[in-house]
C-alpha atoms as a PDB file:
ATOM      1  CA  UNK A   1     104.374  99.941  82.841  1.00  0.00           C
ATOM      2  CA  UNK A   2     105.826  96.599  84.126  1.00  0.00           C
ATOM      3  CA  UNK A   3     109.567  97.803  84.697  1.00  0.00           C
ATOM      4  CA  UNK A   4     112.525  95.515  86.536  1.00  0.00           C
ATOM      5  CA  UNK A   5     115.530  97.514  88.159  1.00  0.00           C
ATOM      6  CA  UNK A   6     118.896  96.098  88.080  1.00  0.00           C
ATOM      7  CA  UNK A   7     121.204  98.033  90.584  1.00  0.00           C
ATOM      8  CA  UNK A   8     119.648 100.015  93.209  1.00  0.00           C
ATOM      9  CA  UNK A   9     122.760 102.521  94.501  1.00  0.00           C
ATOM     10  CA  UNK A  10     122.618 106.024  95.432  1.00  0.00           C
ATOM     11  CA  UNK A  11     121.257 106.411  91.720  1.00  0.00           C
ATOM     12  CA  UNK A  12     119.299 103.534  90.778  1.00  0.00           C
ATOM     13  CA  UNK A  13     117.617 103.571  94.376  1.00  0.00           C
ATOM     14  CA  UNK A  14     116.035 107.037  93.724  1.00  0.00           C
ATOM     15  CA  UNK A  15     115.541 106.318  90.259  1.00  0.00           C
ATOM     16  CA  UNK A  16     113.252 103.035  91.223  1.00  0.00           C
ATOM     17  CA  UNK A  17     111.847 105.566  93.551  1.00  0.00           C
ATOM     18  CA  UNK A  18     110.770 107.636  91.119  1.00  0.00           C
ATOM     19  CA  UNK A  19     109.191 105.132  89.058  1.00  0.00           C
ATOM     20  CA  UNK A  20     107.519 103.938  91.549  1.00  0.00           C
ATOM     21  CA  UNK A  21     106.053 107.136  92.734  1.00  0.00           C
ATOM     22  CA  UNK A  22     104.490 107.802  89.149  1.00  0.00           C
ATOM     23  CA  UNK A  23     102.464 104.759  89.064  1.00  0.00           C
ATOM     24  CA  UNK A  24     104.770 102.037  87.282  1.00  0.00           C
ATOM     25  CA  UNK A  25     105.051  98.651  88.833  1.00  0.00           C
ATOM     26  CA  UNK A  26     108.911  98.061  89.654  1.00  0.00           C
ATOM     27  CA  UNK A  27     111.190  94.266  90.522  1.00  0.00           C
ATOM     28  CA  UNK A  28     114.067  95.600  91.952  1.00  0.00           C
ATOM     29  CA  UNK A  29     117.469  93.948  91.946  1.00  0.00           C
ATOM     30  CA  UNK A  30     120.434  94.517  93.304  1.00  0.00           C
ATOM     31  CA  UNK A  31     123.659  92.391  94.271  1.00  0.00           C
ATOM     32  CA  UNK A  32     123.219  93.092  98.390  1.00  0.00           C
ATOM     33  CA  UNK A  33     119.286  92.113  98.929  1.00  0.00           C
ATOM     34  CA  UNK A  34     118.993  94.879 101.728  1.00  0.00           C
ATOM     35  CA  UNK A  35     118.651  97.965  99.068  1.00  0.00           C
ATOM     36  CA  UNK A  36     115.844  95.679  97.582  1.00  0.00           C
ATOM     37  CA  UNK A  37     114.285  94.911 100.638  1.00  0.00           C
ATOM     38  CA  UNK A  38     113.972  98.676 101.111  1.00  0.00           C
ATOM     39  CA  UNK A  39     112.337  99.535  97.766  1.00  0.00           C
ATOM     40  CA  UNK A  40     110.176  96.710  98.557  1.00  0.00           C
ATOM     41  CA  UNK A  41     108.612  98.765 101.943  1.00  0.00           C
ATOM     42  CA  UNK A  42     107.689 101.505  98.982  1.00  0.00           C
ATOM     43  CA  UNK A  43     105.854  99.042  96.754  1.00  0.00           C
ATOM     44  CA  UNK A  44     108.304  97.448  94.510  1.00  0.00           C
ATOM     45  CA  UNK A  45     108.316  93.513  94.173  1.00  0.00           C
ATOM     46  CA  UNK A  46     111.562  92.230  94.648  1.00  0.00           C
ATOM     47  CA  UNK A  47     113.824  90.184  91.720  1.00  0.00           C
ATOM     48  CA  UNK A  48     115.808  86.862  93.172  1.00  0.00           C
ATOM     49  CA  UNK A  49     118.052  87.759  89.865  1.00  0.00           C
ATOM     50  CA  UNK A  50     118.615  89.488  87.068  1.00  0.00           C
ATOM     51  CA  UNK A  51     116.456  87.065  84.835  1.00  0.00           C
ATOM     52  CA  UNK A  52     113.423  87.483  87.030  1.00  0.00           C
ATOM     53  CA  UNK A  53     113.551  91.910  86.684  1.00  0.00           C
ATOM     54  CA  UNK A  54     114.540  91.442  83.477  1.00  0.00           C
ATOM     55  CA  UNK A  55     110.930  89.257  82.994  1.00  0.00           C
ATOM     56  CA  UNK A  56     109.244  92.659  81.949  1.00  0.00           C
ATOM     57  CA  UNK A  57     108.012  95.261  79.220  1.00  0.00           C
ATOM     58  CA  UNK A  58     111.546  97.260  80.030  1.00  0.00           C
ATOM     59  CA  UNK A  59     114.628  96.201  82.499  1.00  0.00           C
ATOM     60  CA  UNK A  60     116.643  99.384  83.468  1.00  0.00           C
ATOM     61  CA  UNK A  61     120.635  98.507  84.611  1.00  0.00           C
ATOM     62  CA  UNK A  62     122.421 101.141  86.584  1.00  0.00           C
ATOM     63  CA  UNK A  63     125.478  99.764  87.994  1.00  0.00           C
ATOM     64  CA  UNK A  64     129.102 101.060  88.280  1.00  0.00           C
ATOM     65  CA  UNK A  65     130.552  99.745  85.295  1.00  0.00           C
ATOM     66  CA  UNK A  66     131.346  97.033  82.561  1.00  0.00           C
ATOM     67  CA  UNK A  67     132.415  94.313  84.636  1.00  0.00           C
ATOM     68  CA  UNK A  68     129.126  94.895  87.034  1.00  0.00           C
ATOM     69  CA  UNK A  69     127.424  95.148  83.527  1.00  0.00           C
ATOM     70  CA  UNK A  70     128.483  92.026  82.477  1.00  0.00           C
ATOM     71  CA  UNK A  71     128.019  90.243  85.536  1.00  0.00           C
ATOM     72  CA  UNK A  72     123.938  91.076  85.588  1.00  0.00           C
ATOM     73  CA  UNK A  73     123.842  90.429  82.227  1.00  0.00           C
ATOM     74  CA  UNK A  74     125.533  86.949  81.162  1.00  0.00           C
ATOM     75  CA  UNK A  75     124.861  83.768  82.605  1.00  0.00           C
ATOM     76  CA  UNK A  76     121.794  81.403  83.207  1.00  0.00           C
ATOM     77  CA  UNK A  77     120.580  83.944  85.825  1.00  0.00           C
ATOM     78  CA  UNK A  78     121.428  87.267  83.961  1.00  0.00           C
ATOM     79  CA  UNK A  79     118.951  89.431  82.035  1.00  0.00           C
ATOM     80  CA  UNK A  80     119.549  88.145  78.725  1.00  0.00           C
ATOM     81  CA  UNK A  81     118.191  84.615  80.157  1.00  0.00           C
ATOM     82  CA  UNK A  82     115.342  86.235  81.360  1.00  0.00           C
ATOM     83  CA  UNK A  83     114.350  88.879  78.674  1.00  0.00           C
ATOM     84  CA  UNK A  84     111.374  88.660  76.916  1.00  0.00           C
ATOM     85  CA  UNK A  85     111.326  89.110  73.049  1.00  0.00           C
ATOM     86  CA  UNK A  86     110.588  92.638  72.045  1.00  0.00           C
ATOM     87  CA  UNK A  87     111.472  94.002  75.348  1.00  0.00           C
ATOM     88  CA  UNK A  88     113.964  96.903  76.084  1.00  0.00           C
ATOM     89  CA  UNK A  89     117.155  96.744  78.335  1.00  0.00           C
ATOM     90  CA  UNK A  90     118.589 100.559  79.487  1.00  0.00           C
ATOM     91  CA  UNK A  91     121.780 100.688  80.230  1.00  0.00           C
ATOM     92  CA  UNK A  92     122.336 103.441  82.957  1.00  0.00           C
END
């Protein structure tokens, strides 16, 4: 599965990981590139912004809270700009 990950902390960094580690093909995003840049040395491509992991079959979020939420989400380079139709968002 194509799968873009938005928030790559102590949680969302082993949770890309994992995905990663059973086959899936993962963008990772996160706010600081260096977590990305990381993930990347495992396989992962990595996102520019929100809109570009959320250009997928499923975009996961796990971030600290609503205001991070809404900050990923809104605006011309959140994941609702870049979400195809019929794809999921998970909200960690």
């Amino acid at each position: 599965m194509d799968i873009g990950f938005v928030g790559l902390g102590a949680m969302g960094r082993e949770m890309a990981r994992n995905l990663l580690k059973a086959g899936h093909r993962v963008a990772a995003y996160n706010r600081s590139p260096a977590p990305a840049e990381a993930l990347a040395r495992e396989g992962a491509s990595i996102a520019r912004t929100p809109a570009e992991a959320a250009r997928r079959e499923l975009v996961v979020t796990m971030v600290a809270d609503d205001g991070a939420l809404a900050a990923v989400t809104d605006g011309p380079d959140g994941i609702l700009a870049g979400l195809p139709a019929g794809a999921t968002h998970v909200c960690m």
